[in-house]
Protein backbone atom coordinates (compact mmCIF):
# COMPACT_ATOMS: atom_id res chain seq x y z
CA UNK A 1 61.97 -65.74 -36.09
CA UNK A 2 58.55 -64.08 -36.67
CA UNK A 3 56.14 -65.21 -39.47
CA UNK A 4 53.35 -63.60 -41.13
CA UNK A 5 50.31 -65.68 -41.23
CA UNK A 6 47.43 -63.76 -42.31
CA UNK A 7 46.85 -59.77 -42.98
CA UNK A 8 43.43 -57.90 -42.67
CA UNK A 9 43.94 -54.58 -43.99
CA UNK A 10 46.86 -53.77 -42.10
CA UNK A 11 45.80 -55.82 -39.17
CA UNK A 12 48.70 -58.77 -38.74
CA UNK A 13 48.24 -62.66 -37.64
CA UNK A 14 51.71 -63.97 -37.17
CA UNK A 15 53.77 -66.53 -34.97
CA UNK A 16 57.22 -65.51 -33.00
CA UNK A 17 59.83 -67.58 -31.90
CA UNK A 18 63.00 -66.93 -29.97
CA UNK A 19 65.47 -68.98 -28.02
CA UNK A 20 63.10 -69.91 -25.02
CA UNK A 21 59.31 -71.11 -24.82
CA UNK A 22 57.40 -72.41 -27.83
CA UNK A 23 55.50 -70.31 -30.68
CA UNK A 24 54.18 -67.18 -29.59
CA UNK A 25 50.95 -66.35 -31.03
CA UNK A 26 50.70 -62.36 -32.16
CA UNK A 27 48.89 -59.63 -31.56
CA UNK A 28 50.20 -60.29 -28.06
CA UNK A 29 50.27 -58.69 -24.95
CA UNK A 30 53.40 -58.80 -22.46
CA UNK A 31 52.84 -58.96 -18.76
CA UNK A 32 55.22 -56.70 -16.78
CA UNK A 33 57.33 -57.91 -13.70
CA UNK A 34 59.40 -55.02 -13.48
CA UNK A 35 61.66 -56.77 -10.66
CA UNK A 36 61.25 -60.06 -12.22
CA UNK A 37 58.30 -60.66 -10.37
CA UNK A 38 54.19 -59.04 -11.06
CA UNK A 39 52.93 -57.38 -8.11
CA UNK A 40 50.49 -58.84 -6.28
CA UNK A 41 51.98 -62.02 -5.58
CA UNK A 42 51.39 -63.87 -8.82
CA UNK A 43 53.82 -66.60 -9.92
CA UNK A 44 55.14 -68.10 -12.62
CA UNK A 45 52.99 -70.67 -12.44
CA UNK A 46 49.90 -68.35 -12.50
CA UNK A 47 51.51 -66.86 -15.49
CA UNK A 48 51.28 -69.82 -17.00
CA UNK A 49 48.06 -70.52 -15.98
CA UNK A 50 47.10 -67.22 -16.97
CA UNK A 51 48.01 -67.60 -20.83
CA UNK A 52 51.22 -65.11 -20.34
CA UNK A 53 53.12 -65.58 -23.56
CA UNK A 54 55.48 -63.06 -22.99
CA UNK A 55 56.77 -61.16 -19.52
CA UNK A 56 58.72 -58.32 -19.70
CA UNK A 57 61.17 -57.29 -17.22
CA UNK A 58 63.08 -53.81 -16.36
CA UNK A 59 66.68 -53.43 -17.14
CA UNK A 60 67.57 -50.07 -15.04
CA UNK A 61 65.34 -52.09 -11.48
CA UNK A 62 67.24 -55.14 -12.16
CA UNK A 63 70.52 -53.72 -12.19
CA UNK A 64 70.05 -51.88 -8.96
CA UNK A 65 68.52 -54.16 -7.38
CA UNK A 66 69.48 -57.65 -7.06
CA UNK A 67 72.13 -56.62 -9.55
CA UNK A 68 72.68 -58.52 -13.07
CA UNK A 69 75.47 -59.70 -11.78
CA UNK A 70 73.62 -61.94 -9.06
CA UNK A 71 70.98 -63.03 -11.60
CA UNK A 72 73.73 -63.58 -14.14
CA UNK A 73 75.14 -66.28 -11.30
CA UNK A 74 71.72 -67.65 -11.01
CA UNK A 75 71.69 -68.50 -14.32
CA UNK A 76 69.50 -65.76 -15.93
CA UNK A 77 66.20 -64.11 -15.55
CA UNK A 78 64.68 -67.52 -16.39
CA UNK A 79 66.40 -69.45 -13.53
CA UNK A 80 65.97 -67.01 -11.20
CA UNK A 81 62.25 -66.49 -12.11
CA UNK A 82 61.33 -70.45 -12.63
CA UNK A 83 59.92 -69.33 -15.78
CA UNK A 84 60.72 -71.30 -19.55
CA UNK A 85 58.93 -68.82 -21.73
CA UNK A 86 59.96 -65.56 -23.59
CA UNK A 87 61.44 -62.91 -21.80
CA UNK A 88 61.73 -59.01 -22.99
CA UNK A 89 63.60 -56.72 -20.98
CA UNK A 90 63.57 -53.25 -21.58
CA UNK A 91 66.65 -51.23 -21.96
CA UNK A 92 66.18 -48.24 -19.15
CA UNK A 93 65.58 -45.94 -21.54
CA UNK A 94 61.95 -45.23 -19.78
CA UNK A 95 63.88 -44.22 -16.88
CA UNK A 96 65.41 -41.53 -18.71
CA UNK A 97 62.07 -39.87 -18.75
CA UNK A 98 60.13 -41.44 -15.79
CA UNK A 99 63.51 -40.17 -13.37
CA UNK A 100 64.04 -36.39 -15.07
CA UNK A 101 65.28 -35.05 -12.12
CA UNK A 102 67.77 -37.54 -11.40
CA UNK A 103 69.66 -37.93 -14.56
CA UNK A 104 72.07 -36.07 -17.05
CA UNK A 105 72.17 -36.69 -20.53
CA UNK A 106 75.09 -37.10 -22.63
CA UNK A 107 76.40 -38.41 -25.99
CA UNK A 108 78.19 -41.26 -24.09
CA UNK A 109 75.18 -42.08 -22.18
CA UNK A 110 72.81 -40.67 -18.96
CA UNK A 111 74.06 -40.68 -15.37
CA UNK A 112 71.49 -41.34 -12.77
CA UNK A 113 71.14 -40.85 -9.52
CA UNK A 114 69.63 -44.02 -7.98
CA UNK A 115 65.68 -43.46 -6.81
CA UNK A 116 66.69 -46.15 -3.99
CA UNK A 117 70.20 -44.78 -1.89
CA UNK A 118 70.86 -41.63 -4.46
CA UNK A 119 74.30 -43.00 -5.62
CA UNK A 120 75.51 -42.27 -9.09
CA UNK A 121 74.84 -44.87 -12.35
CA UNK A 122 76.19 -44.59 -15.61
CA UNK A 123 73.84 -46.40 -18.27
CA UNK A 124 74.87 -46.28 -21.88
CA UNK A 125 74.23 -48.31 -25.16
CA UNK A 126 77.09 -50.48 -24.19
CA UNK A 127 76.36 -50.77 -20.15
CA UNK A 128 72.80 -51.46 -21.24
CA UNK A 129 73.56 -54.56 -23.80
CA UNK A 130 76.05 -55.70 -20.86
CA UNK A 131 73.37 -55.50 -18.41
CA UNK A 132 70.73 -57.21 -20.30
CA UNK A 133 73.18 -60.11 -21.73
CA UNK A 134 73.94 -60.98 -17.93
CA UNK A 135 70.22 -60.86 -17.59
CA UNK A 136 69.66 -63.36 -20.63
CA UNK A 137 66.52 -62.13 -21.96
CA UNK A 138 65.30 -63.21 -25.11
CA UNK A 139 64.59 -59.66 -26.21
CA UNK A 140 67.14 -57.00 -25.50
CA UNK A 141 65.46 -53.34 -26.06
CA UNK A 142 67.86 -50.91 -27.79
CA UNK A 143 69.10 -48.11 -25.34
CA UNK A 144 67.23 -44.73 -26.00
CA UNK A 145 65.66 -41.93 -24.96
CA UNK A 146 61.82 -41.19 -24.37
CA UNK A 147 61.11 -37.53 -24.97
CA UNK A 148 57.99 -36.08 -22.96
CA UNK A 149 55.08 -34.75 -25.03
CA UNK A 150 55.08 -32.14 -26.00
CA UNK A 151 58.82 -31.51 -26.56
CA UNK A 152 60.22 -28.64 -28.46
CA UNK A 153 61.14 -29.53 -32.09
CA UNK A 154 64.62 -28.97 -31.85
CA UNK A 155 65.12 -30.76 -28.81
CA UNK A 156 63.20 -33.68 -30.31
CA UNK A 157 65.26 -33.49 -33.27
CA UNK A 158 68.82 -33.65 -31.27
CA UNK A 159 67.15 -36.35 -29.06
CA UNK A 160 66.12 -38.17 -32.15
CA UNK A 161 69.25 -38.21 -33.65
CA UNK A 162 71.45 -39.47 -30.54
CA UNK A 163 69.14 -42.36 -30.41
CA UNK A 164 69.75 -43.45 -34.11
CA UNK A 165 73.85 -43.21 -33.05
CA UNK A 166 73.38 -44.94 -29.58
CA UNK A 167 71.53 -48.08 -31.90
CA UNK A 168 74.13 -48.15 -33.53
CA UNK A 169 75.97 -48.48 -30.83
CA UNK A 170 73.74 -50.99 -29.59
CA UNK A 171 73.91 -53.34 -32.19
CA UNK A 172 77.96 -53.33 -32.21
CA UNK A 173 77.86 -54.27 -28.72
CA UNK A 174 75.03 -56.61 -28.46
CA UNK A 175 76.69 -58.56 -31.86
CA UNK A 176 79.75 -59.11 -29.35
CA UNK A 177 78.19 -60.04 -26.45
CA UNK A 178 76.20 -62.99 -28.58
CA UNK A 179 79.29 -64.19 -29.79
CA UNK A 180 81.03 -64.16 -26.40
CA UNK A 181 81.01 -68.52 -25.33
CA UNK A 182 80.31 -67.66 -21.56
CA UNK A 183 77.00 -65.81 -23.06
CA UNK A 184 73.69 -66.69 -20.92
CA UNK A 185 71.74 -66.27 -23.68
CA UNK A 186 73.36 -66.54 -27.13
CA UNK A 187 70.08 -66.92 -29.01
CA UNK A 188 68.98 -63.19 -27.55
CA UNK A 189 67.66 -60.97 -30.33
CA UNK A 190 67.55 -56.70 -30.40
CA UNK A 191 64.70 -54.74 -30.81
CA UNK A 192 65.08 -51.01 -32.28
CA UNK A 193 63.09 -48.12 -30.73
CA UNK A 194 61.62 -45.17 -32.83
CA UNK A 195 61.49 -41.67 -31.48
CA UNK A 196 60.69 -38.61 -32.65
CA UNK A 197 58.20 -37.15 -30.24
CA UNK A 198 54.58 -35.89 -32.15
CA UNK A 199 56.29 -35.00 -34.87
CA UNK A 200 55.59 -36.56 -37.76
CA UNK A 201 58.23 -35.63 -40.05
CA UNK A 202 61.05 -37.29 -37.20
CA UNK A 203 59.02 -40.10 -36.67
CA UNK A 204 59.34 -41.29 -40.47
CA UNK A 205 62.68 -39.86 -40.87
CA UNK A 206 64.11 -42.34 -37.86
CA UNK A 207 62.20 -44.96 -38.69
CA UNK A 208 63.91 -45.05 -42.42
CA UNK A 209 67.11 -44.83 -40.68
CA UNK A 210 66.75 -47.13 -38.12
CA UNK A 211 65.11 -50.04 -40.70
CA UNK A 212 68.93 -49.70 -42.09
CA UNK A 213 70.18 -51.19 -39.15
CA UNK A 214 69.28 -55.20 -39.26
CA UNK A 215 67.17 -55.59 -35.97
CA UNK A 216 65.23 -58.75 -35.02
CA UNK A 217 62.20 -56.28 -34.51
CA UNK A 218 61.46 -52.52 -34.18
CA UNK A 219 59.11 -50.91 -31.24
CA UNK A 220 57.18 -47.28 -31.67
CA UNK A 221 58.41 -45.68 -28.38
CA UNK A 222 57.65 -42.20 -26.92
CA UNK A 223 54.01 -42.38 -26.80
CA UNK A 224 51.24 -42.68 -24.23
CA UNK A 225 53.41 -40.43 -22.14
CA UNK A 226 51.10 -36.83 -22.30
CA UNK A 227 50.00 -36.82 -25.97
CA UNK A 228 46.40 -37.37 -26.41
CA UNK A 229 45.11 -40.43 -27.97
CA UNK A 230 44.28 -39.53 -31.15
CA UNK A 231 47.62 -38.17 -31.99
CA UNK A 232 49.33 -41.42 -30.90
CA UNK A 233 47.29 -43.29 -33.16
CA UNK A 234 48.30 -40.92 -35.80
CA UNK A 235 51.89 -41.27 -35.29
CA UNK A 236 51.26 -45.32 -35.78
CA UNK A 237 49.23 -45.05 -38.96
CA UNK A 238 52.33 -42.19 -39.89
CA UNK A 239 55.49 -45.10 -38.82
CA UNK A 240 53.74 -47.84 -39.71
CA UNK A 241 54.54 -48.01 -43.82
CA UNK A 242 57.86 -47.43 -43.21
CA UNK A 243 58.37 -50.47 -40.72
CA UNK A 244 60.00 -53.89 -42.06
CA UNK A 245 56.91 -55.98 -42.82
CA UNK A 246 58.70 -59.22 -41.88
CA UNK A 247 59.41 -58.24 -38.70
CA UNK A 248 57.37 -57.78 -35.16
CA UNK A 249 56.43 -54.40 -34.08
CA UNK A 250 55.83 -53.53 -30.91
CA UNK A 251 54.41 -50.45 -29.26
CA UNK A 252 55.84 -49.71 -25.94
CA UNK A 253 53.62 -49.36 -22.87
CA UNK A 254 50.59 -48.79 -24.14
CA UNK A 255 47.84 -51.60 -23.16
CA UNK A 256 44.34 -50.64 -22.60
CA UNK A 257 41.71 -52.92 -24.43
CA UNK A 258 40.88 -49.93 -26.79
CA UNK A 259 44.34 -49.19 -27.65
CA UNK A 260 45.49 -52.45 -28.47
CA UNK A 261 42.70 -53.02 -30.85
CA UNK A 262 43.27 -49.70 -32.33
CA UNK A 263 46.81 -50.76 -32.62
CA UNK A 264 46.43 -53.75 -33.46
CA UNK A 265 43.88 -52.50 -36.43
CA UNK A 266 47.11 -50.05 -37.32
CA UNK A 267 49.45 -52.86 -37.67
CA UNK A 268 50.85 -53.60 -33.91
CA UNK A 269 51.87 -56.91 -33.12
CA UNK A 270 53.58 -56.82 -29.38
CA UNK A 271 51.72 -54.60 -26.90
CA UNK A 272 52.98 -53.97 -22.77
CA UNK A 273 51.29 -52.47 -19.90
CA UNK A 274 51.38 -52.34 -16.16
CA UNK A 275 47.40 -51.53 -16.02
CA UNK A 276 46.57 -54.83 -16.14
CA UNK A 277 48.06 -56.39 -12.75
CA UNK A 278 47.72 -52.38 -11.25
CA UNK A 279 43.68 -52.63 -12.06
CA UNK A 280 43.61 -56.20 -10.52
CA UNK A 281 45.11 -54.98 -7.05
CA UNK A 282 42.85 -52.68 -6.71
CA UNK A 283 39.45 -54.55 -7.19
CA UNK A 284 38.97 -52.66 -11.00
CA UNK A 285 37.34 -55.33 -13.43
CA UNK A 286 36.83 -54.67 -17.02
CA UNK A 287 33.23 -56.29 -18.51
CA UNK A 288 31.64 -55.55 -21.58
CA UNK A 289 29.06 -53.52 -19.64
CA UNK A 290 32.09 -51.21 -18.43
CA UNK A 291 34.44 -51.46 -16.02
CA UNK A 292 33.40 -52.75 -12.13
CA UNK A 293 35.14 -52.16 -8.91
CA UNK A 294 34.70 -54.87 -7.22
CA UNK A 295 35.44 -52.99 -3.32
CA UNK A 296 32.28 -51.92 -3.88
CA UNK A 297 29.51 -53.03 -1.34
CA UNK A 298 27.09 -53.11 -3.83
CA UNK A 299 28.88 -56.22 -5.91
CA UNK A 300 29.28 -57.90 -2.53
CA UNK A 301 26.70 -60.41 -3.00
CA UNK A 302 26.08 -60.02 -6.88
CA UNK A 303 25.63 -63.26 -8.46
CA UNK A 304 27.17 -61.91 -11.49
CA UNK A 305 30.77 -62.17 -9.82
CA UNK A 306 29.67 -66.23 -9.51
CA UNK A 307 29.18 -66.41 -13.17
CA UNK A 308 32.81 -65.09 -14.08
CA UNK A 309 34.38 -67.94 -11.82
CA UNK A 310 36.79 -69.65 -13.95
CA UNK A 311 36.42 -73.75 -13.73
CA UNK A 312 38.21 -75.53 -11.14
CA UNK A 313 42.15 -76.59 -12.21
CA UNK A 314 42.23 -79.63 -13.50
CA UNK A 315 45.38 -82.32 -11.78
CA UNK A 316 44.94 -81.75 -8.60
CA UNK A 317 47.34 -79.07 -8.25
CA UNK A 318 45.66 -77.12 -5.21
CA UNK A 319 42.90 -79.75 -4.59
CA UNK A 320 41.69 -77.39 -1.23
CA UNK A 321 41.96 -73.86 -2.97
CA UNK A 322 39.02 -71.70 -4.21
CA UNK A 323 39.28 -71.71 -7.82
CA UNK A 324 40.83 -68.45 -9.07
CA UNK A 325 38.14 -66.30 -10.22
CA UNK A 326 35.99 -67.71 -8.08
CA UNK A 327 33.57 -64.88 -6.08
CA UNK A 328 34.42 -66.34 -2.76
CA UNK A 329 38.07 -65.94 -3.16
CA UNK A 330 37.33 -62.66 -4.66
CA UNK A 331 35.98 -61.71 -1.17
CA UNK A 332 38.25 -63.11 0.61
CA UNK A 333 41.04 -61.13 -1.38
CA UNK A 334 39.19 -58.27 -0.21
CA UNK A 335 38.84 -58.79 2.79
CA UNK A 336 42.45 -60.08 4.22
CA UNK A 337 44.37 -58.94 0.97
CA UNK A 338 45.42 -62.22 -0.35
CA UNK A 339 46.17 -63.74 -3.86
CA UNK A 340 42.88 -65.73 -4.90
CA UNK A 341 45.18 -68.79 -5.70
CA UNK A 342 46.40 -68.62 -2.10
CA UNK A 343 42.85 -67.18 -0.11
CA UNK A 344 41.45 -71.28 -0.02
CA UNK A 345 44.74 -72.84 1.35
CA UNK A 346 45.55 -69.90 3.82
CA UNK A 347 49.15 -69.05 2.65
CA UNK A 348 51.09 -66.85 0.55
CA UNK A 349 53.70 -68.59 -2.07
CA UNK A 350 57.06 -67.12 -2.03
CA UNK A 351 57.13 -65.45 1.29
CA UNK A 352 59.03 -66.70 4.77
CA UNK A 353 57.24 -68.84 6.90
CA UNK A 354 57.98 -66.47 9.78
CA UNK A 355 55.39 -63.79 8.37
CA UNK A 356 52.40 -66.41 6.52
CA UNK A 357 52.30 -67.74 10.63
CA UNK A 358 51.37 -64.05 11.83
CA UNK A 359 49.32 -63.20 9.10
CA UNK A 360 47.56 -66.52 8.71
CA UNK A 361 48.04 -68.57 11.80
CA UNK A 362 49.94 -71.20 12.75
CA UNK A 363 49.05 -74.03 10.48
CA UNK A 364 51.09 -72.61 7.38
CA UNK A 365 52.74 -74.54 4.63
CA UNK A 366 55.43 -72.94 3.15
CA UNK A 367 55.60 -73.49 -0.58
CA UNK A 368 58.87 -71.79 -1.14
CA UNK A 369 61.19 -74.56 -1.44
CA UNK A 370 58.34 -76.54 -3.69
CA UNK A 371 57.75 -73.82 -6.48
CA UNK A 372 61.11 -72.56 -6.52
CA UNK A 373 60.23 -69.15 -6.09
CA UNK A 374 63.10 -66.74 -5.32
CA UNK A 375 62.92 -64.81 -2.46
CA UNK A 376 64.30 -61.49 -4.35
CA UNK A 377 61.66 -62.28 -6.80
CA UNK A 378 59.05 -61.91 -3.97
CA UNK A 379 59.74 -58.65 -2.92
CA UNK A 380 56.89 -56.97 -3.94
CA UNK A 381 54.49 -59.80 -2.37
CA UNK A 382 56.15 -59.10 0.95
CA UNK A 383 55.85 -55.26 0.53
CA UNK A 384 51.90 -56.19 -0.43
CA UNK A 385 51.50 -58.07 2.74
CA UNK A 386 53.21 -55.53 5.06
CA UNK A 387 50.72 -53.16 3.69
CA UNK A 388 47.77 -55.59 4.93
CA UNK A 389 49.14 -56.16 8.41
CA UNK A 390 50.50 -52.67 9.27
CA UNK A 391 47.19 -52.05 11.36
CA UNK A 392 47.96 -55.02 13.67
CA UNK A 393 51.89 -54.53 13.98
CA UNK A 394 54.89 -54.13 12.46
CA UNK A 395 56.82 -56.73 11.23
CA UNK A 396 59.65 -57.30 9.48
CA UNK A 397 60.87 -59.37 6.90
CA UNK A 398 61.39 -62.64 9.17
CA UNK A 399 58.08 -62.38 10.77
CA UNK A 400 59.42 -60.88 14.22
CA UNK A 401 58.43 -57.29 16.07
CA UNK A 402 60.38 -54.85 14.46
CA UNK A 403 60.54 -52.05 17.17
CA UNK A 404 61.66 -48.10 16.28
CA UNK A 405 65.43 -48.48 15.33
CA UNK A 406 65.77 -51.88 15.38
CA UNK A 407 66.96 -54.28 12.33
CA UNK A 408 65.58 -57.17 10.55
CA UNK A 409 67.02 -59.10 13.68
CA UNK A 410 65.91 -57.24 16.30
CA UNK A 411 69.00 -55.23 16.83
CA UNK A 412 69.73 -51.55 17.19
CA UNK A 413 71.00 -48.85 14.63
CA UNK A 414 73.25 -47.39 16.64
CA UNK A 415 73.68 -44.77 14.05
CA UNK A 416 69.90 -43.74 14.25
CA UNK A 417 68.98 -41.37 16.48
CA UNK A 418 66.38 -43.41 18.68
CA UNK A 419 68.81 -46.63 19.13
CA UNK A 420 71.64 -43.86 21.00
CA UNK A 421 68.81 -42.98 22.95
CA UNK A 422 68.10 -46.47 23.62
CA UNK A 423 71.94 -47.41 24.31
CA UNK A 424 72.23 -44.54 26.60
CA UNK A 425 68.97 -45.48 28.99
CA UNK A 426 70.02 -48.69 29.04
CA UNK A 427 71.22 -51.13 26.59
CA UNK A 428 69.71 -53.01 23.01
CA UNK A 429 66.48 -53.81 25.58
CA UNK A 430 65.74 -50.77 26.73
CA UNK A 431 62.06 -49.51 25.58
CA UNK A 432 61.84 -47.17 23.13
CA UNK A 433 60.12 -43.81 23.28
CA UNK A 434 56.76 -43.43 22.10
CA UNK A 435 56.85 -39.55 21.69
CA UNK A 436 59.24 -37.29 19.74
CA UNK A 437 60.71 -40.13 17.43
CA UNK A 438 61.90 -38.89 14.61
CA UNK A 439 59.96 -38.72 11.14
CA UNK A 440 62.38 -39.02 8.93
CA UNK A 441 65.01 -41.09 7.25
CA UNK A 442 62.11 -43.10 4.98
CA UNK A 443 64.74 -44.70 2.62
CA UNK A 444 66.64 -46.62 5.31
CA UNK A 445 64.17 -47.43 7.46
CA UNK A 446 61.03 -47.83 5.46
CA UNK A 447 57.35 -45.78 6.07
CA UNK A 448 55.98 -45.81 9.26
CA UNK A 449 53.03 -46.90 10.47
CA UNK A 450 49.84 -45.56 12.50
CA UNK A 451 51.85 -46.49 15.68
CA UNK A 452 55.17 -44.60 14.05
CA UNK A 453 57.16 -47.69 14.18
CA UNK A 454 59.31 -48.27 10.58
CA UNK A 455 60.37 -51.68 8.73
CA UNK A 456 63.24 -51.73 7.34
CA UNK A 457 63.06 -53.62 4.52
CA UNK A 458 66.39 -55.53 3.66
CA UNK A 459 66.04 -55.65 -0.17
């Protein structure tokens, strides 16, 4: 349900509500854990903290990998995450555009070819509203396809058109999967996407077409993906009349501060963006002076980090942690690649006890059990930390040496070409060669190193 509150020229105050969390306050902006989880090691928990209203999740990722089956078992993305508040999961239309060289288009849908092991996926309107029902989002994103800017007209046109027939398509689907009484989420709404490329005769043209269709909500999609800026604002103020006024709009992935108050200005009400939690890994801080990098040796004793330091938490929650925000822990994130919630109490939530003893010594308290944070929702934290300790060693994903050809326990592929050379020497212990090893094979075995030893990770 979504309620106008106040307008300012065409500027919207409103409140949202939808089958999990309590009212969401709009303009808002949706933080994105593309594999259920944001990288960088931040929890639900810090969400919360954080003021997260919404987090938005990735159909196409979730179905390779764990599978929506799995999280369907666990009892949804909200289970599986530990998080009670409003989840949107886009349909994998994105990927259409973002994997152009691995996928085929059709009018019954677009066949992939997996970025991970190159197998062949089928996604169409109806695989995607299956998908997404197992996943038991709040939100379910209409199936689509983004068109790169600048497109040829009649390409744009065709594309525009198959999108209006695969919403339809959609909707049928997604009316039948609500109704179904095994249903995760029954109470999950769908979300329309406009297309159209630049052009802004196929922009208004879809849009009238698609307000025919009774969504929950409609999102401007195709933008912020090569146009420049001032022609994506002119698409907006173009779309923007002929959107339903009682319902939320949301424009898809675009989410730096000035566009979200020049969208929000043009009507917006939902905004997403990876930039946010992207910027924050890498020491980028936005002020009102500009934005700061924070890596830089010249903020390393600035008092000016000390006067952005949040205030402590309040309840006791981490009574020996740096407060996040805090310049110390700010430092110390620099300096051994750590959370700031975790940098004061010396351990990383989410990860195996195995690798928080090598990284952080022996005195580690794993946390896992007490936050309930899924280990497949950790994945990227343990990829993070890898990163951080590949100059020492290589380790894998239980904390122990992970030598050329071996697996996550130690043993031999004997299928890769350095574990028959091992066999043949003389057995599973026999040292492995430090010359000649072969570079290659990254998507079974992981990168490599400075040493040229790989992790496999087992995802």
């Amino acid at each position: 349900m979504f309620k106008v509150i106040k307008y300012e020229g065409k500027a919207r105050r409103g409140k949202f509500q939808c089958a999990h969390g309590g009212e969401v306050q709009t303009p808002v902006f949706m933080n994105v854990g593309t594999q259920a989880a944001i990288k960088g090691g931040v929890s639900a928990l810090d969400l919360k903290e954080l003021g997260c209203q919404i987090e938005l999740s990735n159909t196409y990722h979730l179905h390779l990998r764990p599978g929506d089956d799995v999280v369907r078992q666990m009892g949804g993305l909200h289970k599986f995450m530990h998080w009670d508040g409003p989840i949107l999961t886009d349909s994998g239309g994105f990927q259409v555009f973002s994997l152009a060289g691995l996928r085929k288009i059709r009018e019954e849908g677009v066949t992939f070819a997996s970025h991970l092991d190159g197998r062949r996926i089928f996604m169409g309107p109806e695989e995607s509203m299956r998908i997404q029902s197992n996943l038991g989002s709040d939100i379910a994103m209409a199936f689509d396809e983004c068109v790169e800017n600048p497109a040829p007209y009649k390409y744009a046109k065709g594309s525009c058109e198959r999108t209006l027939r695969w919403l339809e398509r959609c909707k049928a689907e997604h009316d039948k999967l609500n109704s179904l009484p095994d249903t995760v989420n029954p109470g999950q709404m769908l979300f329309g996407i406009n297309q159209g490329a630049t052009f802004e005769d196929l922009r208004i043209w879809h849009m009238k077409e698609i307000a025919k269709i009774d969504c929950d909500g409609y999102a401007i999609g195709g933008l912020a993906v090569g146009e420049p800026t001032q022609v994506m604002y002119d698409i907006i103020d173009a779309v923007e009349p002929y959107m339903p006024q009682d319902k939320p709009r949301y424009l898809m992935g675009v989410g730096t501060p000035s566009n979200i108050i020049e969208g929000v200005a043009r009507g917006v009400d939902f905004f997403d963006c990876v930039m946010p939690a992207r910027n924050a890994r890498h020491g980028k801080l936005f002020t009102w002076s500009g934005a700061i990098n924070l890596k830089n040796e010249k903020y390393k004793l600035d008092e000016f980090l000390a006067r952005l330091s949040a205030p402590p938490l309040q309840g006791g929650r981490d009574a020996g942690a740096a407060p996040c925000g805090d310049a110390q822990s700010l430092f110390l994130q620099q300096a051994h690649g750590v959370h700031p919630r975790c940098a004061g109490r010396r351990r990383v939530c989410g990860l195996p006890r195995g690798i928080q003893r090598k990284a952080f010594g022996k005195s580690v308290i794993c946390r896992r059990k007490l936050l309930h944070i899924r280990m497949d929702s950790a994945i990227m934290t343990a990829m993070l930390l890898w990163r951080n300790l590949k100059n020492e060693r290589n380790f894998n994903n239980y904390g122990i040496p992970s030598s050329h050809g071996r697996d996550d326990r130690g043993l031999l592929f004997p299928h890769h070409p350095s574990g028959k050379q091992a066999q043949k020497a003389g057995g599973a212990d026999a040292q492995q060669p430090e010359k000649g090893r072969p570079r290659h094979h990254h998507r079974r075995y992981g990168r490599q190193d400075r040493a040229g030893q790989r992790l496999y990770h087992r995802l």
